[in-house]
Protein backbone atom coordinates (compact mmCIF):
# COMPACT_ATOMS: atom_id res chain seq x y z
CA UNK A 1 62.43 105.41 -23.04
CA UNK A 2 64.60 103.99 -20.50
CA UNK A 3 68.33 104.80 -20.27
CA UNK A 4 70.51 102.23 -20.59
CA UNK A 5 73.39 101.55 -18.28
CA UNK A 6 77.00 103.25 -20.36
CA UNK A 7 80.58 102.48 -19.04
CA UNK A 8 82.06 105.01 -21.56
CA UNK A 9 82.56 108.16 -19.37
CA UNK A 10 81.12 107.96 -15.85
CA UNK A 11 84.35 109.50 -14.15
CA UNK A 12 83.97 112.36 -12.16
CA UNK A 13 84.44 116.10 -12.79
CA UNK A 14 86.89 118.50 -11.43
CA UNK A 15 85.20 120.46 -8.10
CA UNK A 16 83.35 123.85 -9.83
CA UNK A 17 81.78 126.45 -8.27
CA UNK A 18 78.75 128.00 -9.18
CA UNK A 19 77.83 131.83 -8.14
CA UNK A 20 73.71 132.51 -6.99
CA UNK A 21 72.15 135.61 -7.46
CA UNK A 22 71.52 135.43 -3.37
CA UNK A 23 75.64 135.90 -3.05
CA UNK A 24 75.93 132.31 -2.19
CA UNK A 25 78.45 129.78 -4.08
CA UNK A 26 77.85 126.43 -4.21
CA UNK A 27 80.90 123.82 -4.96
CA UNK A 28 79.42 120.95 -6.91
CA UNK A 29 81.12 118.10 -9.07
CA UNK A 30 79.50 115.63 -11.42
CA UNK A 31 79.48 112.52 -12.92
CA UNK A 32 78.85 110.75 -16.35
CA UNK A 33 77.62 112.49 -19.82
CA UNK A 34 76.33 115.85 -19.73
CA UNK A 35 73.60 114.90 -22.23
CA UNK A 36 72.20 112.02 -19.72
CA UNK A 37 69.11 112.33 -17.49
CA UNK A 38 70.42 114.93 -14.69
CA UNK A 39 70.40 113.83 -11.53
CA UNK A 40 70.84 116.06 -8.71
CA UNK A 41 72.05 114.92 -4.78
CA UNK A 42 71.18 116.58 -1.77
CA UNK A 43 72.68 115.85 1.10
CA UNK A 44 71.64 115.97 5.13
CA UNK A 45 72.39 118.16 8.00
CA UNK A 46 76.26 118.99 7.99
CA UNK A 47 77.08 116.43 4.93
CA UNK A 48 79.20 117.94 2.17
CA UNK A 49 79.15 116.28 -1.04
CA UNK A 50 81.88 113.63 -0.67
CA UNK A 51 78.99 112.10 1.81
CA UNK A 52 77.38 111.05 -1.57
CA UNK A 53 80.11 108.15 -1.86
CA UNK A 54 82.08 108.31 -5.24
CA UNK A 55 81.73 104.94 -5.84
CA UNK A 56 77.19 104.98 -5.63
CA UNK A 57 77.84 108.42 -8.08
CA UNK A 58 79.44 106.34 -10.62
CA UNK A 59 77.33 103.60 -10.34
CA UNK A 60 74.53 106.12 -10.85
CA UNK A 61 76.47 107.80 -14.09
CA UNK A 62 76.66 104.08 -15.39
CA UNK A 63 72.79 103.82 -14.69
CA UNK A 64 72.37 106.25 -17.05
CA UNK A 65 72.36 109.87 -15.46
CA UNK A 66 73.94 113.02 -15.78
CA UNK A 67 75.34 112.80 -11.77
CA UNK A 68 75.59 116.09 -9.86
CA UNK A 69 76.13 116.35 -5.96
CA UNK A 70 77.35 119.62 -4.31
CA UNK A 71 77.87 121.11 -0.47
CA UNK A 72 74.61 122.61 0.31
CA UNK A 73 75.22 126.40 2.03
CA UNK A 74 77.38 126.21 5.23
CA UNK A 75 79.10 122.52 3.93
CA UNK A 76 82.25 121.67 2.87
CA UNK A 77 83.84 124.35 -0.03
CA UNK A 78 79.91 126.50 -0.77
CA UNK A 79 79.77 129.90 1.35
CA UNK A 80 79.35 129.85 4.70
CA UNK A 81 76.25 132.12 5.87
CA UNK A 82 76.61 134.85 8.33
CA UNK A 83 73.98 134.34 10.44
CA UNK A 84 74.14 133.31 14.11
CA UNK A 85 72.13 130.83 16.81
CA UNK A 86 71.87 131.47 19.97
CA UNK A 87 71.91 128.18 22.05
CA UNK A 88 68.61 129.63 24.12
CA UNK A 89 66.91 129.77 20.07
CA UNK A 90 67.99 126.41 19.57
CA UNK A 91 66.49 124.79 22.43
CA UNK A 92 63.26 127.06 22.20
CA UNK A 93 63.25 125.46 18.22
CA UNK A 94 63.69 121.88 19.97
CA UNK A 95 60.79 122.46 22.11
CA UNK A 96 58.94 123.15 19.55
CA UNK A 97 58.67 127.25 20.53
CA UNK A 98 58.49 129.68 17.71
CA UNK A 99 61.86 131.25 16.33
CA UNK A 100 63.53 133.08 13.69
CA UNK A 101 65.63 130.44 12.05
CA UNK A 102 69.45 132.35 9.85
CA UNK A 103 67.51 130.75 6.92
CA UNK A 104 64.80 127.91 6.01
CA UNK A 105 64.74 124.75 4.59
CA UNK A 106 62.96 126.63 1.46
CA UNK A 107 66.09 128.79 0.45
CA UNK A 108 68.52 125.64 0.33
CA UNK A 109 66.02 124.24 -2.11
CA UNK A 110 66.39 127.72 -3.81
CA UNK A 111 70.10 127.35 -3.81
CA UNK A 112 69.50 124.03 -5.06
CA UNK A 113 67.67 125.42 -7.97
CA UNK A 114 70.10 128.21 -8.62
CA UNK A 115 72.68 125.42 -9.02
CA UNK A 116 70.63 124.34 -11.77
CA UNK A 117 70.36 127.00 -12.92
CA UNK A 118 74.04 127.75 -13.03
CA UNK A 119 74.20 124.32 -15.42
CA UNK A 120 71.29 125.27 -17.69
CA UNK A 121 69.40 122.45 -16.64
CA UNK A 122 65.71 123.24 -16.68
CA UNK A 123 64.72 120.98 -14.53
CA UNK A 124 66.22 117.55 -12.72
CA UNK A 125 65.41 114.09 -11.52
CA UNK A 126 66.26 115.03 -7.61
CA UNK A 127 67.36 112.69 -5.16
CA UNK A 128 68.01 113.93 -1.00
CA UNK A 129 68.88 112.24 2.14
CA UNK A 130 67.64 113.40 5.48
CA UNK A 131 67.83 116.74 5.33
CA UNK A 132 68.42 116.15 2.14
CA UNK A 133 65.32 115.28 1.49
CA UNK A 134 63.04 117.72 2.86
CA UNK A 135 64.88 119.85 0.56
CA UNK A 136 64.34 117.74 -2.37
CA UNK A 137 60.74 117.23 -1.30
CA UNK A 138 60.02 121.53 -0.64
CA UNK A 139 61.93 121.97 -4.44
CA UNK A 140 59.34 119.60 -5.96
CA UNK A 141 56.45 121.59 -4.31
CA UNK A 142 57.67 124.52 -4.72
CA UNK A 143 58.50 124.19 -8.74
CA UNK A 144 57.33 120.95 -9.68
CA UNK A 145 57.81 121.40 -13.23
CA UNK A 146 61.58 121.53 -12.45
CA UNK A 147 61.29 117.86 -10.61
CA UNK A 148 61.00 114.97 -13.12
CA UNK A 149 60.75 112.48 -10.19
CA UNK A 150 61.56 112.82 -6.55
CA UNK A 151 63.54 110.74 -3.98
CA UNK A 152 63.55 110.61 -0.47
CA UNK A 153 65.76 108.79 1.40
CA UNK A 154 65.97 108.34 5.25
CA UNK A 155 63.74 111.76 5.83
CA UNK A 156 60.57 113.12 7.15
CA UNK A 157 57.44 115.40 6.22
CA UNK A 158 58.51 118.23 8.93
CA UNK A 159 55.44 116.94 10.96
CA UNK A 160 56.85 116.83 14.36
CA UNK A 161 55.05 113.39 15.33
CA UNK A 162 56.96 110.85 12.79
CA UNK A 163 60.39 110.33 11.91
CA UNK A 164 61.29 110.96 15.46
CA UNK A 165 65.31 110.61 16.74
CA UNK A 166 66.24 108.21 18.98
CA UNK A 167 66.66 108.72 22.20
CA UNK A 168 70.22 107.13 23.15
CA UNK A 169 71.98 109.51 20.31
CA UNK A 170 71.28 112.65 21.97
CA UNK A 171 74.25 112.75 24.34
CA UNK A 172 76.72 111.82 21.46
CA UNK A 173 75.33 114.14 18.99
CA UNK A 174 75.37 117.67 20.99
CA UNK A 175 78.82 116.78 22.31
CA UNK A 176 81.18 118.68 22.13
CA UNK A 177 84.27 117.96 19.32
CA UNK A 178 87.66 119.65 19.51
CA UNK A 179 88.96 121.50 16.31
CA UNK A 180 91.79 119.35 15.95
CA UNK A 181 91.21 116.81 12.89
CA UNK A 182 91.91 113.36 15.52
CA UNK A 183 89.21 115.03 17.72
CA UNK A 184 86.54 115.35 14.74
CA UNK A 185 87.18 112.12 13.12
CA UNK A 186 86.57 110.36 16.51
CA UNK A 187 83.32 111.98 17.28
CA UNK A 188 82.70 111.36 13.56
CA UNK A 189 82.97 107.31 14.39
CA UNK A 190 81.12 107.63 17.68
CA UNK A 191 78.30 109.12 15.30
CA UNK A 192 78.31 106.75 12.48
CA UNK A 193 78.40 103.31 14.88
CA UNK A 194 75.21 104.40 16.41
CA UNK A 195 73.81 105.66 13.30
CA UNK A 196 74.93 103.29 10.63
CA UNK A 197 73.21 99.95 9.44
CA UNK A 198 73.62 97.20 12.20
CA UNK A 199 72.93 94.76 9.41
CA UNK A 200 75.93 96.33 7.36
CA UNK A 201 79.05 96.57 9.52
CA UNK A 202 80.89 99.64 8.36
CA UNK A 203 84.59 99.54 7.24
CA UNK A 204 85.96 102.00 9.81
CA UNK A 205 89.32 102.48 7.94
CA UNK A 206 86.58 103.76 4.99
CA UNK A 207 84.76 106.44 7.55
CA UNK A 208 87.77 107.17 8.78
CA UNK A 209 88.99 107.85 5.44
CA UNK A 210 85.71 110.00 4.58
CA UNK A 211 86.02 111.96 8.10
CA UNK A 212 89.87 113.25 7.29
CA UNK A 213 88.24 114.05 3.98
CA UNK A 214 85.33 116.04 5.27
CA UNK A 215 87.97 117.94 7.58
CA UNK A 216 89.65 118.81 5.06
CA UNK A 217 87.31 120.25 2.67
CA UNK A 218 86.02 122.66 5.81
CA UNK A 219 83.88 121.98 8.57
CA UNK A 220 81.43 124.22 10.50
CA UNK A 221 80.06 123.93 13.78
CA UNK A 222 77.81 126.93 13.54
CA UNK A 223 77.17 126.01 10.27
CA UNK A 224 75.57 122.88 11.02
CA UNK A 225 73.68 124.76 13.88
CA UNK A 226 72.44 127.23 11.57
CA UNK A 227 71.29 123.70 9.20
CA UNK A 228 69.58 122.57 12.83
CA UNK A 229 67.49 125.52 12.98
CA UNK A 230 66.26 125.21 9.61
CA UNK A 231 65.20 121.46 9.90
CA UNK A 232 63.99 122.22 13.32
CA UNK A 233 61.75 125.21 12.73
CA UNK A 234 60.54 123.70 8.96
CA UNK A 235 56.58 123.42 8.08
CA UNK A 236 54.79 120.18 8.20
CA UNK A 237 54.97 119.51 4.26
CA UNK A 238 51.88 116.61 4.79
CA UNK A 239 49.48 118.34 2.70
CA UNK A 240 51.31 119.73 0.04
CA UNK A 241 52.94 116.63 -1.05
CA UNK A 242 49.44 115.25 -1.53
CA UNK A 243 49.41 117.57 -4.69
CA UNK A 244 52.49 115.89 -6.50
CA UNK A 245 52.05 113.99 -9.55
CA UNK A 246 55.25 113.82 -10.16
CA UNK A 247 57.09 109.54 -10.04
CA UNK A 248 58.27 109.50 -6.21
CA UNK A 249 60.03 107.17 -4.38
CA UNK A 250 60.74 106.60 -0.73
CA UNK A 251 63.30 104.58 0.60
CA UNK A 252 63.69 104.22 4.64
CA UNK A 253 65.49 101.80 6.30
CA UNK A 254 63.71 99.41 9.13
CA UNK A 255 66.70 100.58 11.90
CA UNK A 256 67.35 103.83 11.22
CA UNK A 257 67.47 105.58 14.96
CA UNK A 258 67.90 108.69 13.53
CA UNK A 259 64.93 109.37 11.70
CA UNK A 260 61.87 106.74 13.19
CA UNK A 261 60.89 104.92 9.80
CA UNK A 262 57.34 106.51 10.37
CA UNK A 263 59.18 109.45 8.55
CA UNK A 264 59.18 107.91 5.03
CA UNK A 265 56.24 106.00 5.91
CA UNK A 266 54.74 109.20 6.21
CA UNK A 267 56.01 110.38 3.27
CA UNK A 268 55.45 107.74 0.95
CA UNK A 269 50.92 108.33 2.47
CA UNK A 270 51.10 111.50 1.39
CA UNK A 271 52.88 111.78 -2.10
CA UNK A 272 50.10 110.05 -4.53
CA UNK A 273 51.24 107.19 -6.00
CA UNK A 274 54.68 106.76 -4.24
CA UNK A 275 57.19 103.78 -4.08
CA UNK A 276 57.84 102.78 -0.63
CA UNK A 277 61.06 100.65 -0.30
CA UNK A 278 61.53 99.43 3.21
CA UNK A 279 65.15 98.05 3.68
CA UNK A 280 65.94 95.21 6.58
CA UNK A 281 68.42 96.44 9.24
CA UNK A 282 69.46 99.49 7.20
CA UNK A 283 69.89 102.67 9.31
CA UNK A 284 70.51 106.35 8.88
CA UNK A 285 73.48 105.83 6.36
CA UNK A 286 74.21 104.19 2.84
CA UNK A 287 75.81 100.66 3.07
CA UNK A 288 78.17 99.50 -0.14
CA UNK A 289 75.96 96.61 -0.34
CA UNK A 290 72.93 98.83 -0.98
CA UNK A 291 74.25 100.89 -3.60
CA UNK A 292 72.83 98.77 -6.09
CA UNK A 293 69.48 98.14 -4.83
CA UNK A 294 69.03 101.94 -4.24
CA UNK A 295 70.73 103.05 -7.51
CA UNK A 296 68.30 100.50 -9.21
CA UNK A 297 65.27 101.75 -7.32
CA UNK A 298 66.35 105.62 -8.48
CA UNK A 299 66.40 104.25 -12.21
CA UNK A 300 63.14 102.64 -12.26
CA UNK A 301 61.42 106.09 -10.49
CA UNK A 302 63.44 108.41 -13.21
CA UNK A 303 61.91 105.79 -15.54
CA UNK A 304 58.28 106.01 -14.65
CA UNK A 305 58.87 110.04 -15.92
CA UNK A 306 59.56 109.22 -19.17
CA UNK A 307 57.02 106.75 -19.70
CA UNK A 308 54.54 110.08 -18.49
């Protein structure tokens, strides 16, 4: 049965932390009744949770789920991992070239799991966002009895021919940022006005906002190269989502230059039975005037899994 939309208690959590048997702690925070339909986020490459805008997680909660988002592994307040890239690896992984990556794209979906683990939650609707969502997409073929229904949103299969990046943001997004918080949050605006909707102008007092934010909850540059190397060097995922059966949903936006909508076309071919939603001069980000549609679109996939 469908869960109804509840105003009651949809207000957010205190940040926790939660301890993995691998040595790595994950911050999280959620939204909304405990004993709603869980929903886990997972963001992309270098996005701690506060990327998951507050408002969209308590539309979400009111939607009817048990909201939880959470800095993957080298993000925001979760553990920082040790290993190192050299800048030779990371072009050879560009290239295409085989290399040793600090970790793969599989153990963030384990740390993922261990989260939900951590809440005694046997298993989650699970919603990711670039990155984000090859994660989501490896945790439902890796345990799919833990995945009620999947979403993925603005990402790719790992197969090296779709969901290509634009050209023009490749000189923005490998310069250099200073460590002083006025040099991050400008590089952070360069990013999002070449990455954002161009049929959604973004508030820029709002990223601005969300950049002093990120700063302060800790920022990584070798973190986010050590995230690079996993997305880089990940497997083409084209054949194993054919064997899903679990409700999935696909959302890609028609100007995203970050990842070529051929990504979630992709996608949405290979996972059996899949929602495609196509959204009109939406790029690689989420625009307030979305949140419904999307949050709507989430409900109706978490829906088809109870109907099962």
């Amino acid at each position: 049965m469908s869960a109804s939309p509840d105003q009651s208690n949809v207000s957010a959590s205190e940040e926790l932390f939660a301890p993995l048997p691998s040595g790595i702690e994950l911050c999280y925070q959620t939204f909304g009744e405990p004993t709603a339909d869980p929903l886990l986020l997972v963001m992309g490459l270098g996005g701690p949770m506060n990327w998951w805008d507050t408002e969209l997680c308590t539309l979400l909660a009111e939607h009817g789920f048990f909201v939880i988002r959470y800095d993957n592994r080298d993000t925001g307040r979760s553990s920082r991992d040790p290993g190192r890239v050299k800048p030779s690896d990371l072009i050879r992984a560009f290239a295409g070239r085989p290399v040793k990556a600090p970790y793969p794209i599989a153990d963030l979906a384990d740390d993922a799991f261990g989260l939900l683990d951590h809440l005694d939650l046997p298993a989650a609707h699970v919603v990711g966002a670039s990155m984000g969502g090859m994660i989501a997409q490896t945790m439902a073929i890796a345990h799919p009895e833990r995945v009620h229904s999947l979403t993925s949103i603005m990402s790719s299969t790992g197969r090296r021919t779709v969901g290509w990046q634009s050209p023009v943001l490749l000189p923005t997004l490998i310069a250099r940022r200073g460590p002083e918080r006025e040099a991050y949050v400008a590089g952070g605006l360069r990013v999002w006005r070449l990455i954002g909707s161009p049929g959604f102008p973004p508030d820029l007092e709002e990223l601005e906002r969300r950049g002093n934010e990120t700063f302060d909850r800790g920022v990584s540059r070798s973190g986010v190269m050590r995230q690079m190397m996993a997305v880089l060097t990940q497997p083409d995922r084209t054949a194993q989502l054919r064997s899903l059966t679990m409700p999935t949903l696909v959302v890609h936006g028609l100007a995203d230059r970050m990842v070529h909508v051929s990504g979630g076309r992709s996608t949405a071919r290979a996972v059996p039975g899949s929602e495609l939603l196509l959204i009109d001069a939406m790029g690689h980000d989420f625009p307030k005037p979305l949140f419904e549609t999307i949050a709507s679109a989430i409900r109706r996939t978490a829906d088809r899994a109870t109907r099962k």
